[in-house]
Each structure stands twice: as C-alpha cells, then as structure tokens.
Protein backbone atom coordinates (compact mmCIF):
# COMPACT_ATOMS: atom_id res chain seq x y z
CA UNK A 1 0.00 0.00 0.00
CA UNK A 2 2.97 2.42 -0.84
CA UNK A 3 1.61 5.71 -1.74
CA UNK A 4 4.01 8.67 -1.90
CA UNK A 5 1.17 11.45 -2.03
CA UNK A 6 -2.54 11.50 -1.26
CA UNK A 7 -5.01 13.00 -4.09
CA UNK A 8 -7.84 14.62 -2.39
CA UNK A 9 -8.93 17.11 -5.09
CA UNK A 10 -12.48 16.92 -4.74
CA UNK A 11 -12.92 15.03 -1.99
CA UNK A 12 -14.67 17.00 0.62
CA UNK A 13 -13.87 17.40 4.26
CA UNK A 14 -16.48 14.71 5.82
CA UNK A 15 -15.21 12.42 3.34
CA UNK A 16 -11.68 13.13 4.03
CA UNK A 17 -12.67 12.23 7.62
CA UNK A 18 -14.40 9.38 6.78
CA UNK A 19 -11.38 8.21 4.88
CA UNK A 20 -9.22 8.78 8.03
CA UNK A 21 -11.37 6.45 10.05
CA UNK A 22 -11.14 3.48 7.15
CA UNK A 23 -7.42 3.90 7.11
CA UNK A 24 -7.57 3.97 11.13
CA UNK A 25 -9.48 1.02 10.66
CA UNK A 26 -7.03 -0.53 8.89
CA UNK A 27 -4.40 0.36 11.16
CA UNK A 28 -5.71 -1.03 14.05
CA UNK A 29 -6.41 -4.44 12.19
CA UNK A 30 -2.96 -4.78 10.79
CA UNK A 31 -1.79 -3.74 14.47
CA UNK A 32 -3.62 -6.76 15.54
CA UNK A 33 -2.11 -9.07 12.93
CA UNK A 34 1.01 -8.06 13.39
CA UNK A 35 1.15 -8.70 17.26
CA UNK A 36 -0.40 -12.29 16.51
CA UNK A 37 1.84 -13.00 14.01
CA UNK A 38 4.74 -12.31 16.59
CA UNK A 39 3.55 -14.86 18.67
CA UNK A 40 3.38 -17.25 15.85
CA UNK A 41 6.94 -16.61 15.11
CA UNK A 42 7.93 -16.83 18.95
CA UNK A 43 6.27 -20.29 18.74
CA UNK A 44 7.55 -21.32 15.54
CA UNK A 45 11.14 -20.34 16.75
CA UNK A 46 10.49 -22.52 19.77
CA UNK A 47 9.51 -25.47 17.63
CA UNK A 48 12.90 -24.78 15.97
CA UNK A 49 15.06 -25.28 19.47
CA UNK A 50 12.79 -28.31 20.71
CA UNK A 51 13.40 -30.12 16.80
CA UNK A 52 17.12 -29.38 17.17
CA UNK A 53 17.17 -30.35 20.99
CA UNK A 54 15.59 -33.51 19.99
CA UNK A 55 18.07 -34.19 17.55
CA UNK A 56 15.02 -33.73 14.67
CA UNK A 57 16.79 -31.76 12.43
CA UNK A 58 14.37 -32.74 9.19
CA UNK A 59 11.80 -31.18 11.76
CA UNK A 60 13.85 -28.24 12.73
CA UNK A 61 14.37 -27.45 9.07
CA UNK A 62 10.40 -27.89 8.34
CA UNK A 63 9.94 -24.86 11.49
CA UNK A 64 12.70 -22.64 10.60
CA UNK A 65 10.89 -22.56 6.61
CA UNK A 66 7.65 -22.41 8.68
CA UNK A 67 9.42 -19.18 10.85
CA UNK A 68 11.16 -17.78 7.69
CA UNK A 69 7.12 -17.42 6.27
CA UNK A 70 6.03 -16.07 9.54
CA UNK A 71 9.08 -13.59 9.84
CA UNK A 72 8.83 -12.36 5.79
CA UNK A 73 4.59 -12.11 6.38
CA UNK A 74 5.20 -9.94 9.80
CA UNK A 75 7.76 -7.57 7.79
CA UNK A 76 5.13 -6.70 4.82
CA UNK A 77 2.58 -5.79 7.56
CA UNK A 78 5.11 -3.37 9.21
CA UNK A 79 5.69 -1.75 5.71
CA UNK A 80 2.13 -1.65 5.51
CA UNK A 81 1.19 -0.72 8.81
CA UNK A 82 4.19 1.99 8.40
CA UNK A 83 2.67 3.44 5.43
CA UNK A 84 -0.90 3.22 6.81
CA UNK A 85 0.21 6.00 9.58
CA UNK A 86 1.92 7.89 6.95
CA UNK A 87 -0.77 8.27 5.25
CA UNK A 88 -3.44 9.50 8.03
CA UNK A 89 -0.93 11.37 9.03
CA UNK A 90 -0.70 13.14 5.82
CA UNK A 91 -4.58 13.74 5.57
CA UNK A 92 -4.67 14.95 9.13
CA UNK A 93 -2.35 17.92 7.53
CA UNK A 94 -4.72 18.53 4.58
CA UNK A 95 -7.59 18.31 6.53
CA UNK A 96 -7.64 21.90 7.60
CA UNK A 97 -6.97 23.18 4.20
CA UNK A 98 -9.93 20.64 2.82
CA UNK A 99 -12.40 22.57 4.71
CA UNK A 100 -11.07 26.14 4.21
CA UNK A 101 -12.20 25.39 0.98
CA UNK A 102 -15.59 24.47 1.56
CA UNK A 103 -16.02 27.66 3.33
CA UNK A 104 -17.19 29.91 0.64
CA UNK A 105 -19.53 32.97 0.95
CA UNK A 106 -22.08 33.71 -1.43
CA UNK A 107 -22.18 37.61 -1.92
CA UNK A 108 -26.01 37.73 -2.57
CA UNK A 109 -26.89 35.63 0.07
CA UNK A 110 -24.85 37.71 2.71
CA UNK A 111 -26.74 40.78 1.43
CA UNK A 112 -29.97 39.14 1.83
CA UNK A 113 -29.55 38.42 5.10
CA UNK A 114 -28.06 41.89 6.07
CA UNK A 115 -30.86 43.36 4.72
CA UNK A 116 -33.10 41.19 6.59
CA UNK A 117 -31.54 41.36 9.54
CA UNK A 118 -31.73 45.83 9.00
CA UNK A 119 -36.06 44.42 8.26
CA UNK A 120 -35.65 45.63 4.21
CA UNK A 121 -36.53 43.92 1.28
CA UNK A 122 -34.49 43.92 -1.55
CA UNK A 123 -36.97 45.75 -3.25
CA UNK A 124 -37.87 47.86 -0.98
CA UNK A 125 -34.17 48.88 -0.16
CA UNK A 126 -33.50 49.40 -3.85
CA UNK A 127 -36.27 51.80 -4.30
CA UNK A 128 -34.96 53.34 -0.98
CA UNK A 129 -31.25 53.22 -2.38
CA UNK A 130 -32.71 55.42 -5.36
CA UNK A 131 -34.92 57.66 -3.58
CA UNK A 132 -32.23 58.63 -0.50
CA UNK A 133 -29.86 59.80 -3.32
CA UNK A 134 -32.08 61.53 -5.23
CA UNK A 135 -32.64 63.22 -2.12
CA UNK A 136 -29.24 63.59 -0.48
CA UNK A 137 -28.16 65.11 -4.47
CA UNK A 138 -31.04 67.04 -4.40
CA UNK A 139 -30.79 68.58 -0.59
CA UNK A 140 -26.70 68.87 -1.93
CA UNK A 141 -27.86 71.19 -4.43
CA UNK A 142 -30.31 72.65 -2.94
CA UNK A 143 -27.44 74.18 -0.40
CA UNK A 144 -25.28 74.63 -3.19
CA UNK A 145 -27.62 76.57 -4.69
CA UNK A 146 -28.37 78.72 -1.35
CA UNK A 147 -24.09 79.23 -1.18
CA UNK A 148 -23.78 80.84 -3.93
CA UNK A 149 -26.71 83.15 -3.54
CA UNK A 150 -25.58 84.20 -0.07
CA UNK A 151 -21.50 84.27 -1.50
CA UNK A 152 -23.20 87.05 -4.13
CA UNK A 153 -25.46 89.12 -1.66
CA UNK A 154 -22.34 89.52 0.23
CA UNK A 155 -19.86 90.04 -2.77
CA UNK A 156 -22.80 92.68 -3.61
C-alpha cells in the first residue's frame, strides 16, 4: 500500500474524515495481525530449538521454513502498517486546508440576510437606495444653490 502522495482534489472534508477512520481502521487491524503473528513466530522459533534439541533436524528445518514465512509475512505488515500512519498522518495535515475550501460565501446571500436582519426587502431597499440619493443630491444642491446666492449678496 505504498503511496508517496494523497489525491484529495475533490474530496470534501467529511469524506476526508471518513477516509481517516477506514485507514484507522485498517491500522488497528494490521496492528492486531502483526502482534499475533509475533507470537506465531515466537512459537515457531520454539519449535525450531525443541526439533534441534531432539536431535530432529528434518523437523527443525520444516519450522525454521515455517518461521522464515512467519518472519517475511510480519515484515510486509510493518511496511504496511508503516505506510498506513503515513498516510493518516498526511490527511490529518490537509484536513484543515480541505475545509477552508468548503467555506465559501455567497455575496447575494450575505446581502440578503443583512438586509433582513436591517427588516428591508431587496426591493424595498432598492427603491430606498434610489430615492435617499435623489434626495441627499437634491438637498446637496439645494445648499449649493443657497451658497452661492448668499457668496453674491455679500460680494454685492
């Protein structure tokens, strides 16, 4: 299960998660193999010193094969129990930037629910939009207006 780099383009943060806990999963099974399978070899090496002790060396030789298998199935599951961590622990570093992704905001909707939370309708705060600056340019003029008639009385 050698796997220099995780893809997770696409994938979104719950499933990333969910993920995690399969490969967890996995862990912990191969964790329980593996500690099995050390007995078995313990046992199997035993075998080995009671054949030879019993002068049964056609026996020994049949446990030390029987070890050898043992020993060579017990190293794969460390390489694969070895790359299991690495890669959890390599989604447990992407994880954070998985969901900064899926944290979007949606313009619109924010301004919706400004506007509902200030009790205005779109359309009512549209047709308030226009009318306030009609007035504001209108009032701006208006004083504008009165300036430059007071500026000439008193130039007068």
């Amino acid at each position: 299960m050698e796997n220099d780099s995780i893809k997770l383009d696409g994938m979104s943060a719950a499933a990333a998660k969910d993920y995690i806990l399969a490969l967890i999963t996995t862990l912990k099974l191969t964790e329980k193999e593996i500690h099995s399978l050390e007995g078995e070899a313990e046992k199997w090496k035993g075998r080995v010193e009671l054949a030879r002790s019993g002068g049964k060396n056609d026996l020994a030789l049949e446990a030390e094969r029987e070890a050898g298998r043992v020993v060579e199935k017990l190293a794969g599951l460390r390489g694969e129990e070895k790359s299991l961590k690495n890669q959890i622990e390599e989604i447990r570093r992407k994880l954070p930037g998985l969901a900064a992704r899926e944290r979007s905001i949606d313009a619109d909707l924010l301004e919706q629910e400004l506007l509902i939370a200030l009790g205005q309708t779109e359309e009512e705060s549209g047709t308030d939009r226009a009318f306030k600056k009609l007035e504001k340019e209108s009032n701006a003029d208006s004083a504008l207006q009165a300036l430059k008639e007071k500026l000439k009385e008193n130039a007068d």
